[in-house]
N, C-alpha and C. Protein backbone atom coordinates (compact mmCIF):
# COMPACT_ATOMS: atom_id res chain seq x y z
N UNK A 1 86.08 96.71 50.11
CA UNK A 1 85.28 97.82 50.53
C UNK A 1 85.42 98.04 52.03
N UNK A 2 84.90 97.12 52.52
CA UNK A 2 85.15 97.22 54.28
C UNK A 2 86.79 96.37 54.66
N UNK A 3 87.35 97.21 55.81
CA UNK A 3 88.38 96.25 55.95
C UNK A 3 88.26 94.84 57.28
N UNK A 4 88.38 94.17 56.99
CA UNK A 4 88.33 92.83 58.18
C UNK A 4 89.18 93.55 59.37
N UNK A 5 88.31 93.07 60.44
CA UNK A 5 89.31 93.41 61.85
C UNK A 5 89.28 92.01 62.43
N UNK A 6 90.45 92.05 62.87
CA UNK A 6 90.59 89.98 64.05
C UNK A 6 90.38 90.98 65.47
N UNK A 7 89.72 90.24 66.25
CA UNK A 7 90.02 90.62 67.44
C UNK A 7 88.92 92.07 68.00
N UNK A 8 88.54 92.25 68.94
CA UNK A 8 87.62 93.38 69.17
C UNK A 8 88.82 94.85 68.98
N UNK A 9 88.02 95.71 68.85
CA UNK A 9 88.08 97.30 68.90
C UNK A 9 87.76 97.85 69.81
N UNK A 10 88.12 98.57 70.78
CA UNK A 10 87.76 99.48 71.67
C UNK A 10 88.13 100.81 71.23
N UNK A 11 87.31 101.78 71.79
CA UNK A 11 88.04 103.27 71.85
C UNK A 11 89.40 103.90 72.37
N UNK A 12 89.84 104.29 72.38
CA UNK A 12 91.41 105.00 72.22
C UNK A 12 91.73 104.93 73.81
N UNK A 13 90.58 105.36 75.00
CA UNK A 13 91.05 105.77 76.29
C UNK A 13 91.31 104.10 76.46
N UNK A 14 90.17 103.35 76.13
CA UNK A 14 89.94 102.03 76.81
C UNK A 14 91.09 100.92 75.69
N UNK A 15 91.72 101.43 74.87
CA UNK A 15 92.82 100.74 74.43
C UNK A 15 93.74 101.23 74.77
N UNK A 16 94.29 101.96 75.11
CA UNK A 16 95.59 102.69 76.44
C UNK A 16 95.59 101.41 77.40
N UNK A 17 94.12 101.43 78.16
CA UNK A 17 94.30 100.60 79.34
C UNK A 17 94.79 99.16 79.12
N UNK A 18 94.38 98.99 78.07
CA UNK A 18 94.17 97.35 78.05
C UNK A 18 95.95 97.53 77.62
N UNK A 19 96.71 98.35 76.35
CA UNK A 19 97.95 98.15 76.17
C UNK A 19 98.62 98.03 77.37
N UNK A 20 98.38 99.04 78.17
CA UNK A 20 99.07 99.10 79.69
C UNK A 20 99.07 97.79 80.47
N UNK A 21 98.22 97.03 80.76
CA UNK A 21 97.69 96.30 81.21
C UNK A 21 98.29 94.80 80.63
N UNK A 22 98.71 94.58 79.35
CA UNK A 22 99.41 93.54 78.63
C UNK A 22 100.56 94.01 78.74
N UNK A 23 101.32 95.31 78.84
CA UNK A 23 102.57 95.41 79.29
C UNK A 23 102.95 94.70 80.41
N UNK A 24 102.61 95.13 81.48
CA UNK A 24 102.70 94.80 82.59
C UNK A 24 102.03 93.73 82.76
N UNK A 25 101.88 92.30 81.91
CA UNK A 25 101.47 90.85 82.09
C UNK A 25 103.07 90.35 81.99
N UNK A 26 103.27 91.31 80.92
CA UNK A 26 104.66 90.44 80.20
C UNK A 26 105.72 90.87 80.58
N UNK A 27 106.00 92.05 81.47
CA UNK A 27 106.51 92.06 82.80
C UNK A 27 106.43 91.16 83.30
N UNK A 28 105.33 90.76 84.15
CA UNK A 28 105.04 90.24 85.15
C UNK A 28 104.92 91.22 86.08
N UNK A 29 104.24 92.14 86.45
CA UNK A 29 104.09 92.87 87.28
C UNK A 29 102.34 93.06 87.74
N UNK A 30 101.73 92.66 86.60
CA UNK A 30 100.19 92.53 86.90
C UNK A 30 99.53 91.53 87.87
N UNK A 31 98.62 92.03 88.46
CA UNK A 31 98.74 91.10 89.92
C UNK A 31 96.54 91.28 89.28
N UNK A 32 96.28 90.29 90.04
CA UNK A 32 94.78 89.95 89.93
C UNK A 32 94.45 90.50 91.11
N UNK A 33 93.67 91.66 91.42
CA UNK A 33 93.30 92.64 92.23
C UNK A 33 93.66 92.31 93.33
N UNK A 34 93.30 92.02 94.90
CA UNK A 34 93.93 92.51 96.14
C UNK A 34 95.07 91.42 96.07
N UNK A 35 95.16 90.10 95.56
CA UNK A 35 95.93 88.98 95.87
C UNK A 35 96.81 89.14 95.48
N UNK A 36 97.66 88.33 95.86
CA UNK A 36 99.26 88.39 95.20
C UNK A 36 99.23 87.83 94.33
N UNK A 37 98.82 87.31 93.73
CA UNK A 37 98.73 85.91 92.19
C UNK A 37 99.16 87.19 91.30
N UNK A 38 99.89 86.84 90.39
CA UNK A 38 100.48 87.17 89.20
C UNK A 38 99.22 86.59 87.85
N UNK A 39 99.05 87.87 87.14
CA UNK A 39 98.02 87.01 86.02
C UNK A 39 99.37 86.89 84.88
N UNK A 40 98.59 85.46 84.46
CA UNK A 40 99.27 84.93 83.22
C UNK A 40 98.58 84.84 82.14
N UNK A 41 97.58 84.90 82.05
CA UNK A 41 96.68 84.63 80.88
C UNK A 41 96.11 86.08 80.22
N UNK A 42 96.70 86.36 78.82
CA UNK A 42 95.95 87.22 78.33
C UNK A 42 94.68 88.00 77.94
N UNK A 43 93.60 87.06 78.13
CA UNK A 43 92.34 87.48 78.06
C UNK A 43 92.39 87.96 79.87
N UNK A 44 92.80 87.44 80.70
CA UNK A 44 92.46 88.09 82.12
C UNK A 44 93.53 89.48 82.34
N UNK A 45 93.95 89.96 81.27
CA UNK A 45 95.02 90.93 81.71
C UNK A 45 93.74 91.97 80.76
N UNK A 46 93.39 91.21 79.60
CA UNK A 46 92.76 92.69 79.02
C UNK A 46 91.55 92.83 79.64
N UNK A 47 90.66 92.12 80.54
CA UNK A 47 89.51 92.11 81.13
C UNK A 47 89.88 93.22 82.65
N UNK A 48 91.49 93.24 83.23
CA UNK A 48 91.31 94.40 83.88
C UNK A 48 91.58 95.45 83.03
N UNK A 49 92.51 95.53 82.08
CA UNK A 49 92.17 96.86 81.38
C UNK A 49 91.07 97.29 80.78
N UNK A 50 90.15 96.40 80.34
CA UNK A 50 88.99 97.03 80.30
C UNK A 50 87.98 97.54 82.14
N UNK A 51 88.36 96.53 82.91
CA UNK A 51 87.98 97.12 84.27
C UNK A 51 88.28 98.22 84.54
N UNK A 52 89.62 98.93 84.34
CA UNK A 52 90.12 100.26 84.81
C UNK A 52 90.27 101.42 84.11
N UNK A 53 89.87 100.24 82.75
CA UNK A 53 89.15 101.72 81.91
C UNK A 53 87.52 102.63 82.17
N UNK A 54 86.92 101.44 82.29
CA UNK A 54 85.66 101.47 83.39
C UNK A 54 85.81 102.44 84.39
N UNK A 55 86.69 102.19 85.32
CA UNK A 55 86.70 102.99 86.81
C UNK A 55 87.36 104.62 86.24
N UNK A 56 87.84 104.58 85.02
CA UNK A 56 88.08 106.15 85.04
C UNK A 56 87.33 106.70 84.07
N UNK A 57 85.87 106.15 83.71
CA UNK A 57 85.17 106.64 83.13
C UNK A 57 84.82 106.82 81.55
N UNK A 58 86.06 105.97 81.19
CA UNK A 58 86.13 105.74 79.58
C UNK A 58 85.11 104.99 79.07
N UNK A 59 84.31 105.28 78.00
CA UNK A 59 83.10 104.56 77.18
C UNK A 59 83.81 103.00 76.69
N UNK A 60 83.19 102.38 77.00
CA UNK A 60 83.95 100.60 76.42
C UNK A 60 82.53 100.32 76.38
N UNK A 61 82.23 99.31 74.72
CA UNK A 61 81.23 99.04 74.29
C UNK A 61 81.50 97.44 74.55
């Protein structure tokens, strides 16, 4: 009846960000805000895409 989901759901603007945002981990091009550190860890790559989904105004529950 219902289908199982793994993992949270966000809305469409605020899952853009976060895809964007795991792209550019696995690049390596994602940097942890002003510092130079490179993030490696996946939960800290989708915590700025949910941050910058935030700053452009997208609803994230």
């Amino acid at each position: 009846m219902f289908k199982k989901t793994y993992g949270k759901v966000f809305k469409k603007k605020a899952h853009e960000s976060v895809a964007d945002a795991m792209h550019e981990m696995k690049e390596g091009k994602l940097k942890s805000g002003k510092s130079v550190q490179k993030v490696t860890n996946p939960k800290q790559a989708v915590a700025i895409g949910l941050s910058e989904a935030r700053e452009k105004g997208a609803k994230v529950s």
